[in-house]
C-alpha atoms as a PDB file:
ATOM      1  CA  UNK A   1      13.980  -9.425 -11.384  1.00  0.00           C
ATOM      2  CA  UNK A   2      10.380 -10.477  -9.454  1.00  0.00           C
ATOM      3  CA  UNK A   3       8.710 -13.751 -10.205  1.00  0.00           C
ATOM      4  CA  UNK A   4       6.365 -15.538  -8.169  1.00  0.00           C
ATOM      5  CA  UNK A   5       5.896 -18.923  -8.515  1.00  0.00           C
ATOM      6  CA  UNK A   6       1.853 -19.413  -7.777  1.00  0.00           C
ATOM      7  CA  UNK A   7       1.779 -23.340  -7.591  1.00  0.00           C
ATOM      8  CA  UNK A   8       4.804 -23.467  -4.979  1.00  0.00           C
ATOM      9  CA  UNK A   9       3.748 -20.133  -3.166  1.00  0.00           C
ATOM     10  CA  UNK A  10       7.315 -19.363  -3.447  1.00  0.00           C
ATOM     11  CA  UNK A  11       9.184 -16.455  -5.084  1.00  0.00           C
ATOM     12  CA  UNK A  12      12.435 -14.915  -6.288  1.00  0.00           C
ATOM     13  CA  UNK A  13      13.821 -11.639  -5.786  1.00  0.00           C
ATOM     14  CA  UNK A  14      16.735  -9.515  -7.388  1.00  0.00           C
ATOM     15  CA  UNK A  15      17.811  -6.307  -6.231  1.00  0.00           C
ATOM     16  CA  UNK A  16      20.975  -3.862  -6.443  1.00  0.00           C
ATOM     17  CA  UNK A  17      20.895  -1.164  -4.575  1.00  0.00           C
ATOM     18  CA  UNK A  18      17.797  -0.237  -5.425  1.00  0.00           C
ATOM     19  CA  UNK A  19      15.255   1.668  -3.649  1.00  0.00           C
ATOM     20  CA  UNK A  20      12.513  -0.207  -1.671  1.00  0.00           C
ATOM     21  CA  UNK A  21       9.569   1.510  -2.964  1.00  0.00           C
ATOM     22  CA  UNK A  22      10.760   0.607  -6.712  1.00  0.00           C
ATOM     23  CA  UNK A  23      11.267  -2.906  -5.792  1.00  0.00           C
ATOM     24  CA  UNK A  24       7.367  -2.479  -4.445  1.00  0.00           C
ATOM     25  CA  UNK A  25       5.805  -1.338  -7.167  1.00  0.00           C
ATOM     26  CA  UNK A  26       7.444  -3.680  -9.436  1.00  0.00           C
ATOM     27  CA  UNK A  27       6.002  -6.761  -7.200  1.00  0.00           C
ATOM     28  CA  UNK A  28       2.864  -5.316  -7.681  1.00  0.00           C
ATOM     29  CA  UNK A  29       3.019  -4.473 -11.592  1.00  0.00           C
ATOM     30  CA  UNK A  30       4.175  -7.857 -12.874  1.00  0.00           C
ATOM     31  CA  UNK A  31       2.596 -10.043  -9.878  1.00  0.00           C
ATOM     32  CA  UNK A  32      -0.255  -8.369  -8.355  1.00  0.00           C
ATOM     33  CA  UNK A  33       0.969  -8.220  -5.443  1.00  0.00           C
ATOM     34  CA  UNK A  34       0.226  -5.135  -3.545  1.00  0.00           C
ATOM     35  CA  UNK A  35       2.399  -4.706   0.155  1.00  0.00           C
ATOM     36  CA  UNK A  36       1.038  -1.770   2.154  1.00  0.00           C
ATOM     37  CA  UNK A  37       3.698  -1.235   4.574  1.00  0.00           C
ATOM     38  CA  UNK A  38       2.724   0.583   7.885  1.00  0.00           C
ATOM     39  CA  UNK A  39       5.085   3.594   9.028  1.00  0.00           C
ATOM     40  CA  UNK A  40       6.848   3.105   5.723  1.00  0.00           C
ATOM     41  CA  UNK A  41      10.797   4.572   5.165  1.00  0.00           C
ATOM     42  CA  UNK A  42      12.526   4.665   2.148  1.00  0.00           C
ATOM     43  CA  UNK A  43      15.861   2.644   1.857  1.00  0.00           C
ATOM     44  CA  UNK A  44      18.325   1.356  -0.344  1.00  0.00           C
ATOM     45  CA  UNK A  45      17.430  -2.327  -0.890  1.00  0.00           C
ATOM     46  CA  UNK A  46      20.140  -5.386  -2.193  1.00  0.00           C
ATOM     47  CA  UNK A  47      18.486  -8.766  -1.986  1.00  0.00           C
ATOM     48  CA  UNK A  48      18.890 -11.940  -4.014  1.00  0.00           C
ATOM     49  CA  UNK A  49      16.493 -14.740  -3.036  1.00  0.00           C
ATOM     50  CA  UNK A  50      15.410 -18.283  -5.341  1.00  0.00           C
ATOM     51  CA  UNK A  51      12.236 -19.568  -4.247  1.00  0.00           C
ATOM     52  CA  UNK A  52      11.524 -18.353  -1.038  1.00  0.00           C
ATOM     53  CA  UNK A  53       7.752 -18.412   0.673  1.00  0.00           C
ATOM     54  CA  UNK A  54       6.328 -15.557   0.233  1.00  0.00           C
ATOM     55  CA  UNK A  55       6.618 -14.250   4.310  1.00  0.00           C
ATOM     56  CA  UNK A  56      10.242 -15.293   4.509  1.00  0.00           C
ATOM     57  CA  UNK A  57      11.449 -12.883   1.091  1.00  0.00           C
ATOM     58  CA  UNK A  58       9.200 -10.284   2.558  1.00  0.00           C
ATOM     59  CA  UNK A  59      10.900 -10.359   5.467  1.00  0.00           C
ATOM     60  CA  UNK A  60      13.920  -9.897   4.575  1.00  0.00           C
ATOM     61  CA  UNK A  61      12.707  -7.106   1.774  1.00  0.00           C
ATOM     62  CA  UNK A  62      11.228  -5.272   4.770  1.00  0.00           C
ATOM     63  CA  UNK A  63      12.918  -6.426   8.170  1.00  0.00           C
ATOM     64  CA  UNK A  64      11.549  -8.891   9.803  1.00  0.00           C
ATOM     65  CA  UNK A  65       9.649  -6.241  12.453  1.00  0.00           C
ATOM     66  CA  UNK A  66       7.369  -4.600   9.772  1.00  0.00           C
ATOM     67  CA  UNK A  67       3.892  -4.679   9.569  1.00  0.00           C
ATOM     68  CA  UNK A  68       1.937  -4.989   6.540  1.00  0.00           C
ATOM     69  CA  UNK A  69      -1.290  -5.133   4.675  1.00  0.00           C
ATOM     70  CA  UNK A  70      -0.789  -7.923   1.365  1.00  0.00           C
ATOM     71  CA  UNK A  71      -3.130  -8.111  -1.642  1.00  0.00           C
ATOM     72  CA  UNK A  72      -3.256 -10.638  -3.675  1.00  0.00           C
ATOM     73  CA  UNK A  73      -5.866 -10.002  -5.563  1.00  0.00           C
ATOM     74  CA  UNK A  74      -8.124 -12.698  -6.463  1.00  0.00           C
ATOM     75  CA  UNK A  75      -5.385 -15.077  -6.404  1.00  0.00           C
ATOM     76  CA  UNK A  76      -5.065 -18.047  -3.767  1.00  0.00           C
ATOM     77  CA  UNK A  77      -2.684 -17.726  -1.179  1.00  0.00           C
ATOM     78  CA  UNK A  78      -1.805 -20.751   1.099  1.00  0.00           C
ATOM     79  CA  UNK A  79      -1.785 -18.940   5.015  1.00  0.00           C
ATOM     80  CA  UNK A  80      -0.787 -21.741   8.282  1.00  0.00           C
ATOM     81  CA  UNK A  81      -2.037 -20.493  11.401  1.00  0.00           C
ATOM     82  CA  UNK A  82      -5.700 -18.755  10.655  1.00  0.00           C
ATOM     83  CA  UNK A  83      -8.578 -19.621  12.891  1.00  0.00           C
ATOM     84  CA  UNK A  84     -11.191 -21.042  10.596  1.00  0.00           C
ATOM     85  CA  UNK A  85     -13.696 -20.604  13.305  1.00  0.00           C
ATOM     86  CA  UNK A  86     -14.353 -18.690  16.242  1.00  0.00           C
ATOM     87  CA  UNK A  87     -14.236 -21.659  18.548  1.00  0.00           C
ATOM     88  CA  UNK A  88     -11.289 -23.404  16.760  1.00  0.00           C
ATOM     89  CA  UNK A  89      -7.703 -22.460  18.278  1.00  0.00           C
ATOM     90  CA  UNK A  90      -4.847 -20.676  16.298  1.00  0.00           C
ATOM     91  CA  UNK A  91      -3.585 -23.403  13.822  1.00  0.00           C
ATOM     92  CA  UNK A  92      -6.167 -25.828  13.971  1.00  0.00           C
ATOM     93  CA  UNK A  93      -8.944 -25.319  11.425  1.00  0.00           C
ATOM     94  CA  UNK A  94     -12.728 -26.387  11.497  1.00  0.00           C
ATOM     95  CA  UNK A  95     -13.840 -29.780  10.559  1.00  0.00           C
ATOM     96  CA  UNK A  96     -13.809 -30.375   6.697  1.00  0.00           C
ATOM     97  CA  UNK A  97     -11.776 -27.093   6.399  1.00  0.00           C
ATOM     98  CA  UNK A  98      -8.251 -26.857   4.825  1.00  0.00           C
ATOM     99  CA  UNK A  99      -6.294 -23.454   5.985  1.00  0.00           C
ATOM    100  CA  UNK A 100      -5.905 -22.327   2.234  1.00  0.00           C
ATOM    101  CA  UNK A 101      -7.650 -19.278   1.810  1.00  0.00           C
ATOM    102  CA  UNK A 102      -9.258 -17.173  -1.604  1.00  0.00           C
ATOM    103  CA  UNK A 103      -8.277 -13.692  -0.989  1.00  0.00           C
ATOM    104  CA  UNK A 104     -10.373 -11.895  -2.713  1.00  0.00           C
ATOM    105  CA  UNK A 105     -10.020  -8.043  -4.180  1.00  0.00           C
ATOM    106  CA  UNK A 106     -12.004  -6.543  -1.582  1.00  0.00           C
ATOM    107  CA  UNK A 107     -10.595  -8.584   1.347  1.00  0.00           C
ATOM    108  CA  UNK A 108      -7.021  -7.837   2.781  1.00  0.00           C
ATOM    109  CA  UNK A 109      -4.416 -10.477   5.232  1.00  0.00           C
ATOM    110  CA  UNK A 110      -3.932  -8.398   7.769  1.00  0.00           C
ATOM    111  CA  UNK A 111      -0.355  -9.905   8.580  1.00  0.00           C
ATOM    112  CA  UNK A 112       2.339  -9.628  10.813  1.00  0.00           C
ATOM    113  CA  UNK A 113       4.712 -12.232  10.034  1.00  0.00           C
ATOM    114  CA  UNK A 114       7.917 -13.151  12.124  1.00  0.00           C
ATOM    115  CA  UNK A 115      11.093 -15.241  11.256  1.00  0.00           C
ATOM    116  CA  UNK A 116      10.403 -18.966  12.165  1.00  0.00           C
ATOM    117  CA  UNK A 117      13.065 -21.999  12.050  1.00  0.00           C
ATOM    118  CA  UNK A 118      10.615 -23.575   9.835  1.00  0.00           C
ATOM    119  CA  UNK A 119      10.431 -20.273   7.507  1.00  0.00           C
ATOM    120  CA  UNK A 120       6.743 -20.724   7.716  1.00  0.00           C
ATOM    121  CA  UNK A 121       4.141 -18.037   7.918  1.00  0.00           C
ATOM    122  CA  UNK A 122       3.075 -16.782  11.281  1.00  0.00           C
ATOM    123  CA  UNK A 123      -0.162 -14.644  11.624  1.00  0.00           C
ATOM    124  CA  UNK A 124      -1.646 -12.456  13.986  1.00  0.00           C
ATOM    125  CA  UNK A 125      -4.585  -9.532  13.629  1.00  0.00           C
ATOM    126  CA  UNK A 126      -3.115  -6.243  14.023  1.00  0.00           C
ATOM    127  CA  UNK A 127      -5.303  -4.029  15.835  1.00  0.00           C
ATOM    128  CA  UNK A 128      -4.916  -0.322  15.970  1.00  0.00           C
ATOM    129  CA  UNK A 129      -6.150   1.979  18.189  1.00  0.00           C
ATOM    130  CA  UNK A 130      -6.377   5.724  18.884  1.00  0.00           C
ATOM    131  CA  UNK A 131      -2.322   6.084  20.739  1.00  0.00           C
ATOM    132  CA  UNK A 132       0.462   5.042  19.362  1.00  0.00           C
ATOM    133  CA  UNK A 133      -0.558   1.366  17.038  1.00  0.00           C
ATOM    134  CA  UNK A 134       0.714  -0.958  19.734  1.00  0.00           C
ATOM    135  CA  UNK A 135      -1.473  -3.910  19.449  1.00  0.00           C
ATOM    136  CA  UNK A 136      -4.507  -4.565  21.779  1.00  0.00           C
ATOM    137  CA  UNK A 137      -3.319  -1.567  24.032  1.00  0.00           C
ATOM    138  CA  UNK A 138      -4.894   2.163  24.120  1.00  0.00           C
ATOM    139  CA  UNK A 139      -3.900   4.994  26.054  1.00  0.00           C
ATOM    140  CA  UNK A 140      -5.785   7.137  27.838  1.00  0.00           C
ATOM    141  CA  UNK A 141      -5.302  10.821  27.952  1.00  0.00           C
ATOM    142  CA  UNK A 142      -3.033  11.579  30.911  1.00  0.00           C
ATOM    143  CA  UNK A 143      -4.517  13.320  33.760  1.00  0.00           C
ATOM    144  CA  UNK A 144      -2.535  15.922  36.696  1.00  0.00           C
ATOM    145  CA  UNK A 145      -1.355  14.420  39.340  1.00  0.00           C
ATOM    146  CA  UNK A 146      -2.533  16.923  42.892  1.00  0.00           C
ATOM    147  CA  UNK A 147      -0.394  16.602  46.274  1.00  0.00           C
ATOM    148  CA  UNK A 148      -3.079  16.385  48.997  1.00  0.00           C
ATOM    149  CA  UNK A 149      -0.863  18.190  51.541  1.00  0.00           C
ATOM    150  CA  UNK A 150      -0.409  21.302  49.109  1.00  0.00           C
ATOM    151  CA  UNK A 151      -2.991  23.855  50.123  1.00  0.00           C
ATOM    152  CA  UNK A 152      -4.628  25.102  46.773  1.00  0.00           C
ATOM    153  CA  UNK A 153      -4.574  29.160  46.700  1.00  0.00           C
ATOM    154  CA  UNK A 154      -5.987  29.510  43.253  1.00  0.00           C
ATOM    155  CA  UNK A 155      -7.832  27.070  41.201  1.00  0.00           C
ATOM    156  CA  UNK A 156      -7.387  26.900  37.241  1.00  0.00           C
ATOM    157  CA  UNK A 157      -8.854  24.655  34.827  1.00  0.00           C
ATOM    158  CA  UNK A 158      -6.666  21.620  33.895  1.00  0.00           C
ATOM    159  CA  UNK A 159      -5.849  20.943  30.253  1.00  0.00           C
ATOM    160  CA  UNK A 160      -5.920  17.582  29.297  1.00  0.00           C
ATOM    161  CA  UNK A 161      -4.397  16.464  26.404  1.00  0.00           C
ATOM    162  CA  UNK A 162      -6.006  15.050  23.586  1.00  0.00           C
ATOM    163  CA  UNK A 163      -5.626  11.615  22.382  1.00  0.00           C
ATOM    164  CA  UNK A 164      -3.192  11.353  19.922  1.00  0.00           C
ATOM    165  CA  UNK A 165      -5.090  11.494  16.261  1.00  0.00           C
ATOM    166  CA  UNK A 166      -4.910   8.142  14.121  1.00  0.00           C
ATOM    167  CA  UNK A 167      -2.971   8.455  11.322  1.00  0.00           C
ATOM    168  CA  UNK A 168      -4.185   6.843   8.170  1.00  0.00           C
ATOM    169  CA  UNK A 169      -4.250   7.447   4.501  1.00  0.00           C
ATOM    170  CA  UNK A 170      -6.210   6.654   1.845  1.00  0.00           C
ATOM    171  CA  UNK A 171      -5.058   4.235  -1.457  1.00  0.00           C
ATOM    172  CA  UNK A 172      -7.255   4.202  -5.023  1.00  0.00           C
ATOM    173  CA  UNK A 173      -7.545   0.840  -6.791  1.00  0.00           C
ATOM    174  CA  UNK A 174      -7.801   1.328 -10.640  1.00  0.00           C
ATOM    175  CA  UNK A 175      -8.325  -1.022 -13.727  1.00  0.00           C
ATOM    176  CA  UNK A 176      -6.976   0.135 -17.112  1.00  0.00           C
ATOM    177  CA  UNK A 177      -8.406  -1.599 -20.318  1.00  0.00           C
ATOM    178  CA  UNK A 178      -6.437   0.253 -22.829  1.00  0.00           C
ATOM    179  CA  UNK A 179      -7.324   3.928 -22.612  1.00  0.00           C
ATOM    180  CA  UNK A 180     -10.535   3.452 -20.183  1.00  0.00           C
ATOM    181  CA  UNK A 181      -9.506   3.962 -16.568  1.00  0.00           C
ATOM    182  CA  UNK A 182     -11.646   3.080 -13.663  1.00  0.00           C
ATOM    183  CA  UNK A 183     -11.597   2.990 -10.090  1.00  0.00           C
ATOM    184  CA  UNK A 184     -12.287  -0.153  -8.726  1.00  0.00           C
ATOM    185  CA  UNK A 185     -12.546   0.712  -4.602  1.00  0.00           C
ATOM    186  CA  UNK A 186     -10.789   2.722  -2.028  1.00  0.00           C
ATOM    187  CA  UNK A 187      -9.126   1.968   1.095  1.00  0.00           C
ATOM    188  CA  UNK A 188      -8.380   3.542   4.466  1.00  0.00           C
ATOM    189  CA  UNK A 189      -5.288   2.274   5.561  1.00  0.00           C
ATOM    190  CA  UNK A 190      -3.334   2.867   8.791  1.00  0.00           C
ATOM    191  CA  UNK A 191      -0.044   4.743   9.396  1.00  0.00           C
ATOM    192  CA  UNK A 192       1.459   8.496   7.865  1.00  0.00           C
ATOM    193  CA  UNK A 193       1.506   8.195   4.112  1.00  0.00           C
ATOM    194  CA  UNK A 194       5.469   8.657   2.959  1.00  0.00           C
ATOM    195  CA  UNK A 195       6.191   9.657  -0.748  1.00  0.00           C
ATOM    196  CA  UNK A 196       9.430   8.944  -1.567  1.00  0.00           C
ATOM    197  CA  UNK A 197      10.814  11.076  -4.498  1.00  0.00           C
ATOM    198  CA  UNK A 198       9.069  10.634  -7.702  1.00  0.00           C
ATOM    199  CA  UNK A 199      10.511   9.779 -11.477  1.00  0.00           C
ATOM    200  CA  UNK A 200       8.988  11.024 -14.191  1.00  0.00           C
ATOM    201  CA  UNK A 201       7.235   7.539 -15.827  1.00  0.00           C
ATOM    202  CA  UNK A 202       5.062   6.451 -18.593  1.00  0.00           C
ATOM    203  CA  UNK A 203       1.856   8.298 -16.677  1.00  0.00           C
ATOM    204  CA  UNK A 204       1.424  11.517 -14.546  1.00  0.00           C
ATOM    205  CA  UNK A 205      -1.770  12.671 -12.634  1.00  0.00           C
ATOM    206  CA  UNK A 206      -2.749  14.673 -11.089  1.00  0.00           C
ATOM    207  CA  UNK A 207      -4.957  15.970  -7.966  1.00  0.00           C
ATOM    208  CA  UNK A 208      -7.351  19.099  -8.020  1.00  0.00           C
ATOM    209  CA  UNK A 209      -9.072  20.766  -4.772  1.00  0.00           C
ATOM    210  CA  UNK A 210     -10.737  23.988  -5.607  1.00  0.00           C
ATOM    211  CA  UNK A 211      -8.796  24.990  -8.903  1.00  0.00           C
ATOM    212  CA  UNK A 212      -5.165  24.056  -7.236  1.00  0.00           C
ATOM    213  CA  UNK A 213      -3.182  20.443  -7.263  1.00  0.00           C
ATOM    214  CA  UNK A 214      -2.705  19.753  -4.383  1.00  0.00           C
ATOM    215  CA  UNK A 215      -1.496  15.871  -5.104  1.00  0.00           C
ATOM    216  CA  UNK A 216       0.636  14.825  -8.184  1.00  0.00           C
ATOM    217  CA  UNK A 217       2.371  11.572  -8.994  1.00  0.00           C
ATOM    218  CA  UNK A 218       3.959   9.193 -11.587  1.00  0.00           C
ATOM    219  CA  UNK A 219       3.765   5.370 -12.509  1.00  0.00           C
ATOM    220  CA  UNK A 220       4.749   3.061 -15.398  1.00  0.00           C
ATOM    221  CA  UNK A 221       2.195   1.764 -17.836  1.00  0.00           C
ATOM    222  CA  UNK A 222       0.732  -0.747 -16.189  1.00  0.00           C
ATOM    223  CA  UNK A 223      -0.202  -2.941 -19.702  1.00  0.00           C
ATOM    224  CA  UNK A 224       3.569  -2.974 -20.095  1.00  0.00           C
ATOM    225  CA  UNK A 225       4.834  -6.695 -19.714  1.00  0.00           C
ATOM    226  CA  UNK A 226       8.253  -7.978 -19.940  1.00  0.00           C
ATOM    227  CA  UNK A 227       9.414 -11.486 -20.439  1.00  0.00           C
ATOM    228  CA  UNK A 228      12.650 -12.103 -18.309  1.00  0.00           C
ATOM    229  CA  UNK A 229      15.165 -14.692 -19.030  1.00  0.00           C
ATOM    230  CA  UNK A 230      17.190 -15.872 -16.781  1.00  0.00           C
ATOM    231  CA  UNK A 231      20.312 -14.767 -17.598  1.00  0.00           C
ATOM    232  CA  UNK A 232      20.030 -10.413 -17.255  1.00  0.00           C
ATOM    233  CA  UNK A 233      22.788 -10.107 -20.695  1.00  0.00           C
ATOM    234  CA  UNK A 234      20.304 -11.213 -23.021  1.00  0.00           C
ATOM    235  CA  UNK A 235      17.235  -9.154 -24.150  1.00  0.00           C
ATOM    236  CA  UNK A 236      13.715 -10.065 -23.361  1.00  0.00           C
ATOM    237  CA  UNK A 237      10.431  -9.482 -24.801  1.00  0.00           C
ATOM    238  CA  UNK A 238       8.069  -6.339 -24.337  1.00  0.00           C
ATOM    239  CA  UNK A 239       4.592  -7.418 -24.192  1.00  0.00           C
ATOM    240  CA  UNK A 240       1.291  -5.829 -24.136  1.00  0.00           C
ATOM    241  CA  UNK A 241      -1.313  -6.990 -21.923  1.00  0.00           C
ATOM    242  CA  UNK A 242      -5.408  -5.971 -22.399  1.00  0.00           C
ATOM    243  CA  UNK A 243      -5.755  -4.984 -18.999  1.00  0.00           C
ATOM    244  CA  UNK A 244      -3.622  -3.447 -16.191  1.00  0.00           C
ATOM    245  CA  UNK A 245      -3.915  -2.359 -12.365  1.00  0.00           C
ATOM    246  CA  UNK A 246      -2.103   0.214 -10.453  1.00  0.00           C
ATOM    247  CA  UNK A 247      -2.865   2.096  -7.266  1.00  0.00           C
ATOM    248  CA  UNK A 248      -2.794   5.309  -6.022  1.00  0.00           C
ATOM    249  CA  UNK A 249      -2.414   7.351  -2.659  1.00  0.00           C
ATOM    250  CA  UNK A 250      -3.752  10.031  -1.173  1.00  0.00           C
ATOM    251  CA  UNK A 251      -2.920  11.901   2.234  1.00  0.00           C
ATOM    252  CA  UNK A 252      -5.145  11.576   5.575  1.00  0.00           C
ATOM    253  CA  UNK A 253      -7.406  14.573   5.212  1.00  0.00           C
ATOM    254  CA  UNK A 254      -8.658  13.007   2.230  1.00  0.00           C
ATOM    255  CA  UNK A 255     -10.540   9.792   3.660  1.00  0.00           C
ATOM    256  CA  UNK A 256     -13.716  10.924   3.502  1.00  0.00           C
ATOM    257  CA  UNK A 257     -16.339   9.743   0.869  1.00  0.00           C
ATOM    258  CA  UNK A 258     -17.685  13.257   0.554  1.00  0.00           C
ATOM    259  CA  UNK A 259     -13.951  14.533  -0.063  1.00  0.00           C
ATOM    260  CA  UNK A 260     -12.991  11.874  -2.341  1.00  0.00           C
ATOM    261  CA  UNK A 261     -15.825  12.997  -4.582  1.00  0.00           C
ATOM    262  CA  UNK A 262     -15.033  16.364  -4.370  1.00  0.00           C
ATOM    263  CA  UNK A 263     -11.736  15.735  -5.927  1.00  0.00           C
ATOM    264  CA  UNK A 264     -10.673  16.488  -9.812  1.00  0.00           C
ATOM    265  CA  UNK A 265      -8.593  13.308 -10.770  1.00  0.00           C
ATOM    266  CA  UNK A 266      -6.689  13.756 -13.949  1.00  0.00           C
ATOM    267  CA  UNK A 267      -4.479  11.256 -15.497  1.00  0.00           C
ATOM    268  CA  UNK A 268      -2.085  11.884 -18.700  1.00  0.00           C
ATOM    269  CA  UNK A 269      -0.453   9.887 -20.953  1.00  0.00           C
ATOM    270  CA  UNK A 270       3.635  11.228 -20.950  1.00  0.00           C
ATOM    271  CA  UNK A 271       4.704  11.833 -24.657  1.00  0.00           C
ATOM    272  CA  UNK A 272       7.980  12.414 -26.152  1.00  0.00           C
ATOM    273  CA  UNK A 273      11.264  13.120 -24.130  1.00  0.00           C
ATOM    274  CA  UNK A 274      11.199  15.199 -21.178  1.00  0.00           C
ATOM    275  CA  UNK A 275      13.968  15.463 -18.712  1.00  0.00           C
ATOM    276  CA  UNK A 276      13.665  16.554 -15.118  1.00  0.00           C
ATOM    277  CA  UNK A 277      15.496  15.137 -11.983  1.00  0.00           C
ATOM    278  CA  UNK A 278      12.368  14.498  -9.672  1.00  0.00           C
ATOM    279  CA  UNK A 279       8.407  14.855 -10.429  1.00  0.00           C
ATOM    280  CA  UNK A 280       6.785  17.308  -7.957  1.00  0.00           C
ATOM    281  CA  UNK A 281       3.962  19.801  -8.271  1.00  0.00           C
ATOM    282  CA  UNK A 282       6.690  23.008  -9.356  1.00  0.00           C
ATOM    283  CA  UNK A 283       7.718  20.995 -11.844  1.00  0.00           C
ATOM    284  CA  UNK A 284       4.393  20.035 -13.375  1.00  0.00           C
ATOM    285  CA  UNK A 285       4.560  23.551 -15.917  1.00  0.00           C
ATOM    286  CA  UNK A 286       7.540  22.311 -17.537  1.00  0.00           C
ATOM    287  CA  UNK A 287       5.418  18.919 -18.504  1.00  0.00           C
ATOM    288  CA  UNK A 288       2.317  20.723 -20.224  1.00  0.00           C
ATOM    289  CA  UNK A 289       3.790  20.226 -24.057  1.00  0.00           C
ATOM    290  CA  UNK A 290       4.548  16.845 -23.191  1.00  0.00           C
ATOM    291  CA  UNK A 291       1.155  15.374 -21.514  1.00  0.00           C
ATOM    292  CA  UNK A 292      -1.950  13.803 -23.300  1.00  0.00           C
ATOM    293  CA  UNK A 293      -4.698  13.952 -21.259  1.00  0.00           C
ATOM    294  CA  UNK A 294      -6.597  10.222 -21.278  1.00  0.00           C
ATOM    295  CA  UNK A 295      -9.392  10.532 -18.625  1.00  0.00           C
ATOM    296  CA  UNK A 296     -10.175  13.227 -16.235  1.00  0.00           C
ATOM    297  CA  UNK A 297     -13.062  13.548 -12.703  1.00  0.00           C
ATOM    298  CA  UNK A 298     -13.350   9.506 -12.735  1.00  0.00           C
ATOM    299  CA  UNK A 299     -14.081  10.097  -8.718  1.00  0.00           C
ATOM    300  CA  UNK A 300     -17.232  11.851  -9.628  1.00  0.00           C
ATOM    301  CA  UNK A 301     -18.123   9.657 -12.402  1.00  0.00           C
ATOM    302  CA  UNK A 302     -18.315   6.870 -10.952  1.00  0.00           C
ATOM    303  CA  UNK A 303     -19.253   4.763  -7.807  1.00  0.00           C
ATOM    304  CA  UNK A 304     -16.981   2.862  -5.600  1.00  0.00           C
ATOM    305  CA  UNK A 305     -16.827   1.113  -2.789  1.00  0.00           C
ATOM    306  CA  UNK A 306     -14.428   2.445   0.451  1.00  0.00           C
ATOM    307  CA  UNK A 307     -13.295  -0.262   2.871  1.00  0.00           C
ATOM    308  CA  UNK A 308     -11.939   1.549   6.054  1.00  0.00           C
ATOM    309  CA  UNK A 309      -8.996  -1.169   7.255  1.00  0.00           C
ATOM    310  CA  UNK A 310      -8.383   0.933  10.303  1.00  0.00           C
ATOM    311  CA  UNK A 311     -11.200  -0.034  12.210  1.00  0.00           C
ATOM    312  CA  UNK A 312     -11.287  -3.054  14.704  1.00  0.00           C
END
């Protein structure tokens, strides 16, 4: 169970032993709430929290060391300790300025929150650069070290290594108004993209370079609404809402505009019963009888913004 409670800012959380990347995409299904976790690993997650702020449950969701990138959509979120302006100091916001904040669906908090007594929200940029992520530091490829009192017989060329490649990813924003599925923008994010293993859901699609799929994935119908109550014995009610979000990612290689488009993006409706222990691209044969293609190239239909979040 997941509810946020938008007036307080506060929100509840229910988990047995369930996997951390489930309990994600269910925060982002039924709230909107999309947590892009840098250097992200799997685990097995129990939690049960009653109106909690928002940084303190996701805290103790993640670990309280985690860095993150939260979407909120176009919902408000209330965030203590933003500069308002460039001259103002951390905490204290410009004249005539209250430090509640509209984040908008093209604009992300980029958050680290730590553990306060107060439980309040603490944040500060995160700025990643070309070594290993550590914040405000980069490292410089490492030169040899030569002894003056050696006496040099035969000179070589000395290798210097490179500097250590960013790692990013890249993660599609779509809207889904019944069977119509568009992308709404793309973003670069920071970190190794980790897949944990895949379920076969409600939807399957798939990625195409050159003929071959090289990407393939699975995700629950994201018009699908369900009315909890509070107690978990009695039933509750399926909904059906007009429009839906969910999000997709892609690996590193695959950040470039020009590659994006390049890309065959199909995306199939799952019918009838079909049972296989994990979704992965061996398996995808087995699914033919049971898919219904819905929409298919939306990348090179259509335009879309791409906001790189890696950059300073």
């Amino acid at each position: 169970m997941i509810k946020m409670d938008w007036n307080n800012q506060t929100i509840s959380i229910a988990a047995q032993k369930q996997p951390l990347s489930s309990v994600l995409q269910r925060l982002e299904r039924q709230e909107g709430i999309t947590v892009s976790v840098v250097d992200f690993e799997e685990k097995e997650v129990t939690l049960n929290l009653e109106n909690q702020p928002l940084d303190a449950a996701l805290s103790q969701l993640l670990g309280p060391d985690k860095r993150y990138l939260l979407d909120v959509g176009e919902r408000e979120l209330a965030v203590k300790g933003l500069t308002t302006s460039k001259e103002g100091k951390k905490g204290t916001p410009a004249a005539g300025l209250q430090p509640k904040y509209a984040v908008s669906d093209t604009s992300l908090v980029r958050a680290k929150l730590q553990p306060e007594r107060n439980a309040k929200m603490k944040v500060e940029d995160i700025r990643l650069t070309e070594s290993d992520g550590e914040r405000g530091t980069k490292k410089p490829a490492g030169q040899l070290a030569i002894r003056p009192d050696l006496e040099v017989v035969k000179t070589e060329k000395q290798r210097i290594a490179p500097v250590q490649e960013e790692k990013k990813y890249t993660r599609l924003r779509f809207r889904m108004d019944g069977d119509v599925i568009k992308v709404e923008k793309a973003m670069v994010l920071p970190g190794e993209l980790t897949v944990p293993p895949m379920e076969l859901a409600d939807y399957v699609y798939t990625v195409e370079m050159n003929g071959k799929i090289i990407e393939l994935g699975s995700f629950q119908d994201p018009l699908e609404m369900h009315s909890h109550y509070p107690e978990p014995d009695k039933e509750h009610e399926l909904l059906v809402a007009p429009t839906g979000y969910f999000v997709i990612s892609l690996p590193g290689q695959l950040v470039s505009p020009d590659r994006l488009k390049s890309l065959t993006l199909e995306f199939f409706r799952v019918e009838g019963s079909v049972a296989i222990p994990t979704l992965n691209i061996s398996q995808f044969e087995r699914l033919r009888n049971n898919l219904r293609s819905v929409s298919r190239n939306i990348l090179e239909r259509e335009d879309f913004p791409i906001e790189d979040l890696t950059r300073e």
